[in-house]
Protein backbone atom coordinates (compact mmCIF):
# COMPACT_ATOMS: atom_id res chain seq x y z
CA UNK A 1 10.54 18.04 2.83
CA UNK A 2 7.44 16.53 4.48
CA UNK A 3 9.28 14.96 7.42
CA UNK A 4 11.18 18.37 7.98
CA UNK A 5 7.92 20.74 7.62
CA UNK A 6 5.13 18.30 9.40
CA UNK A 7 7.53 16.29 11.86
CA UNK A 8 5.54 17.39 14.59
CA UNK A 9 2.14 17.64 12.79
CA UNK A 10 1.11 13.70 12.83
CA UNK A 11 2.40 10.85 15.01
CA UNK A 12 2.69 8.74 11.99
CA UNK A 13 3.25 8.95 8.23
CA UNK A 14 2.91 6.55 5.64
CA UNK A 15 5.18 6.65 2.99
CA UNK A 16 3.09 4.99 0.03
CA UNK A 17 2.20 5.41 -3.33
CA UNK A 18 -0.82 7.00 -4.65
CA UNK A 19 -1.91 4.02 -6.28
CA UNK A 20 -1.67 1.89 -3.12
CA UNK A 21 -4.64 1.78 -0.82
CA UNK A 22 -3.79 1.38 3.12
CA UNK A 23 -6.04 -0.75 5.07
CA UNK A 24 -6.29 -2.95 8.15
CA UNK A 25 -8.10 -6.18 7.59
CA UNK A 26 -9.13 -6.65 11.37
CA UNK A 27 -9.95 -2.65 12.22
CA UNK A 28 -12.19 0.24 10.86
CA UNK A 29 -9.25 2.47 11.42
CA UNK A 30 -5.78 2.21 10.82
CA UNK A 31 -5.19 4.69 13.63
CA UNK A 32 -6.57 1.57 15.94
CA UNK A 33 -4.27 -0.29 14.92
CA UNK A 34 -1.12 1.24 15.08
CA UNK A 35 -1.77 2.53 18.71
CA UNK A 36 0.21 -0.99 19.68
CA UNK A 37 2.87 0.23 17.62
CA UNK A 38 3.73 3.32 20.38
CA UNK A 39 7.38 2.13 20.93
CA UNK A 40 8.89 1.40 17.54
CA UNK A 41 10.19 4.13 15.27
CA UNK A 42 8.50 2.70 12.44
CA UNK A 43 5.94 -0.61 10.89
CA UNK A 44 6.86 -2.07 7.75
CA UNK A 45 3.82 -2.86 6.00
CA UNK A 46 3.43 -5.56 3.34
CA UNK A 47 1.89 -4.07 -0.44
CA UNK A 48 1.24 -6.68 -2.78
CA UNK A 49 0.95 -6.21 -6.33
CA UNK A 50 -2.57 -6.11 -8.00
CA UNK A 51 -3.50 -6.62 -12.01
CA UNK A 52 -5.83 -5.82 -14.22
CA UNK A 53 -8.08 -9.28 -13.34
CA UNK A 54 -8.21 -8.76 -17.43
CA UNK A 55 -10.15 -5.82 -17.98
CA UNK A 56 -9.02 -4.21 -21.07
CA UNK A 57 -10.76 -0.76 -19.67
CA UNK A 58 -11.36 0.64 -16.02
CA UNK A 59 -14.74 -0.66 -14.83
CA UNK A 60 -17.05 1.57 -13.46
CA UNK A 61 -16.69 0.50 -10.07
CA UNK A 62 -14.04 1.69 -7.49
CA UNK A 63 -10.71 0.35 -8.01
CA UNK A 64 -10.69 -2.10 -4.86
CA UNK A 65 -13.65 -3.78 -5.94
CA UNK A 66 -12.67 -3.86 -9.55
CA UNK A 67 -9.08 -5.43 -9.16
CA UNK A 68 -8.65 -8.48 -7.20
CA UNK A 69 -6.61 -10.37 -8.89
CA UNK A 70 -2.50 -9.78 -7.16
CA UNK A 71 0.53 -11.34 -7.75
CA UNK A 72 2.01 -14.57 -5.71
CA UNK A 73 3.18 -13.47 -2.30
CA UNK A 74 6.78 -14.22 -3.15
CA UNK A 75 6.50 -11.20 -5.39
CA UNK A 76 5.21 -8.48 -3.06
CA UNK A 77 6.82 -5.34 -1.72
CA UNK A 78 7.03 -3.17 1.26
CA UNK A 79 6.76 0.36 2.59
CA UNK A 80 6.78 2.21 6.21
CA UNK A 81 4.55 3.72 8.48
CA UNK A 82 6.93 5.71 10.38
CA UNK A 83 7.10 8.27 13.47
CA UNK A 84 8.35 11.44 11.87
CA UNK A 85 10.06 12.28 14.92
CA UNK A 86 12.34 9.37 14.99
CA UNK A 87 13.77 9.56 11.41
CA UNK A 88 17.18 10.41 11.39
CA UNK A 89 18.20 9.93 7.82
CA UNK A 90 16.85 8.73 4.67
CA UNK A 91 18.01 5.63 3.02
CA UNK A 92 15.41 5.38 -0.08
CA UNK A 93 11.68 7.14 -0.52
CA UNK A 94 10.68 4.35 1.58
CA UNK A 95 13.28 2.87 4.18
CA UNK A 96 14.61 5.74 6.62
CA UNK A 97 17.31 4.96 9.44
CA UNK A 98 16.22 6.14 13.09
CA UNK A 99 17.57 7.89 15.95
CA UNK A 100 16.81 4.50 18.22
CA UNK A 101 15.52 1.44 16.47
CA UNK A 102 14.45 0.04 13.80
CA UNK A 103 11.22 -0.85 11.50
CA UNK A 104 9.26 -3.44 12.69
CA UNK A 105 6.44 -6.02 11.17
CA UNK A 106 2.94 -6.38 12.68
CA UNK A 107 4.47 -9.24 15.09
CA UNK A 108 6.99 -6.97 16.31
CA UNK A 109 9.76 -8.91 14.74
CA UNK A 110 12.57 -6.38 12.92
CA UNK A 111 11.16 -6.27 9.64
CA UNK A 112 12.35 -8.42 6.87
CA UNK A 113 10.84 -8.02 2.95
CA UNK A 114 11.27 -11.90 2.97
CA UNK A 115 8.27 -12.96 5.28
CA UNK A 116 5.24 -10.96 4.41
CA UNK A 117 2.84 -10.42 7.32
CA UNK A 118 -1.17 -9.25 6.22
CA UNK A 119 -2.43 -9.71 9.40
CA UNK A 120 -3.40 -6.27 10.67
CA UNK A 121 -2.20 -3.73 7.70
CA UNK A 122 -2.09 -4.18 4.05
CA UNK A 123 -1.27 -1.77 1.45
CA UNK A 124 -3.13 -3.28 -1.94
CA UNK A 125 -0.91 -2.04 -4.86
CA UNK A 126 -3.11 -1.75 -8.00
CA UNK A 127 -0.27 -1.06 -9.88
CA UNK A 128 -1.65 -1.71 -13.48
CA UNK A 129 -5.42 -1.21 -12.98
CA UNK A 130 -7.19 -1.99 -16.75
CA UNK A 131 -4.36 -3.06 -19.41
CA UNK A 132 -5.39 0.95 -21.05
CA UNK A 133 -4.15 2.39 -17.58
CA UNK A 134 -0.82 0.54 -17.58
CA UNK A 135 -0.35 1.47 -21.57
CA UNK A 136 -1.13 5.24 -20.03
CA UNK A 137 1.18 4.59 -17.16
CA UNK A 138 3.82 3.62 -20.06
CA UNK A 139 3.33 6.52 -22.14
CA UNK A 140 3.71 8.96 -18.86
CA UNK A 141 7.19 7.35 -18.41
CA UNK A 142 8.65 7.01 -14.38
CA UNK A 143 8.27 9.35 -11.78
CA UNK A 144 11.73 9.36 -10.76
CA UNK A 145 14.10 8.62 -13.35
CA UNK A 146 14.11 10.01 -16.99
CA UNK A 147 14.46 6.35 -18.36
CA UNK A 148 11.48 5.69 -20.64
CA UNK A 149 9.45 2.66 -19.94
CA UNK A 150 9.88 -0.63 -21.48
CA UNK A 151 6.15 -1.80 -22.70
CA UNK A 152 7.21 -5.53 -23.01
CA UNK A 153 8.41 -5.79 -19.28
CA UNK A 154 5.55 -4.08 -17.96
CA UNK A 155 3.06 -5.71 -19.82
CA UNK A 156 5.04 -9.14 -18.87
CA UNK A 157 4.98 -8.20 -14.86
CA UNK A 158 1.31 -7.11 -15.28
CA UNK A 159 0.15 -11.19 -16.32
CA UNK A 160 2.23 -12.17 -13.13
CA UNK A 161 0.22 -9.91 -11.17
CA UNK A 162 -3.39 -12.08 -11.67
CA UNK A 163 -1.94 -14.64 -10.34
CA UNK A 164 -4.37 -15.04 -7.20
CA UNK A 165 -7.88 -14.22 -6.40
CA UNK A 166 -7.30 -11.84 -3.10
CA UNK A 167 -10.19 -9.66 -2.19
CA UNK A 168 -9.25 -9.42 1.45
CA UNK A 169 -10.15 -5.70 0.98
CA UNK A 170 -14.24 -5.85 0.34
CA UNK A 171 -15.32 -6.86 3.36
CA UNK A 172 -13.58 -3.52 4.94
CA UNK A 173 -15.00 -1.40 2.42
CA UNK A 174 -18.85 -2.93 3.44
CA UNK A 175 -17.72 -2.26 7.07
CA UNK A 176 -16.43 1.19 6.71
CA UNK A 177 -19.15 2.06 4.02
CA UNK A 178 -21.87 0.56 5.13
CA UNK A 179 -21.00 2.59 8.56
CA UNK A 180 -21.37 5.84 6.43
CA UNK A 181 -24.57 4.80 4.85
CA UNK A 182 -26.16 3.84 7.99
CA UNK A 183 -24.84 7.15 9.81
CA UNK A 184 -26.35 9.51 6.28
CA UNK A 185 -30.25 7.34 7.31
CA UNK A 186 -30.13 7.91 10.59
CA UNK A 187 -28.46 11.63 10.44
């Protein structure tokens, strides 16, 4: 529905979840960054999977300062940042076939889900927040099948997922923030 109705309303769109937070590591703007992208019909960008870094309840604090704890890399998925104008046909909610082309990674290489790239987007997903969120998430069942939950698995994946320290996010947040804060003094 979106890519028929707003095809022509943005040059890109980014297919994500609404837990997962889009980001480039080296730019203010994600905008900036896919400007190099012009040519291809689509980037695949890399979404690792975040914890709970053990909090039994949300912390008071925005979610990408709170969680930074992900899984290993070898567990880590992917989504597109696509042209709307060049999608032909859908294969899943996130992979789409193209009139010319195909997705490609950050080093213009055809994109493979086997060799994660972080180098200038990420898409942090904090897919379990505190351990009360994922038992919420549980309760709420899936967003796209009728299939309840299992508890066990999820609580299972979410220890995997605090696997690493990663807080390659904080650093653009004190850009980007700090930007606003220093715009609100002087405005």
């Amino acid at each position: 529905h979106c890519i028929k109705h707003h095809m022509l309303d943005a040059k890109w769109m980014a297919f994500i979840d609404i837990d997962e937070f889009l980001f480039s590591p080296v730019a203010d703007k994600v905008t900036d960054v896919l400007g190099r992208f012009d040519g291809a019909p689509a980037v695949g960008v890399f979404s690792p999977y975040f914890g709970s870094a053990g909090h039994e309840q949300r912390p008071p604090v925005p979610i990408s300062r709170a969680f930074t704890k992900r899984s290993p890399l070898s567990k880590i998925s992917a989504k597109t940042i696509a042209n709307p104008r060049w999608i032909r046909a859908i294969r899943n909610v996130h992979l789409y076939k193209y009139w010319r082309g195909e997705t490609i990674d950050t080093m213009g290489r055809p994109f493979q889900g086997d060799r994660p790239v972080l180098d200038l987007l990420r898409l942090n997903h904090y897919w379990s927040r505190s351990l009360s969120d994922l038992q919420t998430k549980i309760q709420r069942g899936d967003a796209s099948t009728p299939v309840p939950r299992d508890s066990d698995w999820h609580f299972a994946a979410e220890k995997d997922m605090n696997a690493e320290d990663d807080a390659s996010i904080l650093p653009v947040l004190d850009r980007v923030f700090g930007k606003a804060e220093d715009a609100a003094k002087a405005g």
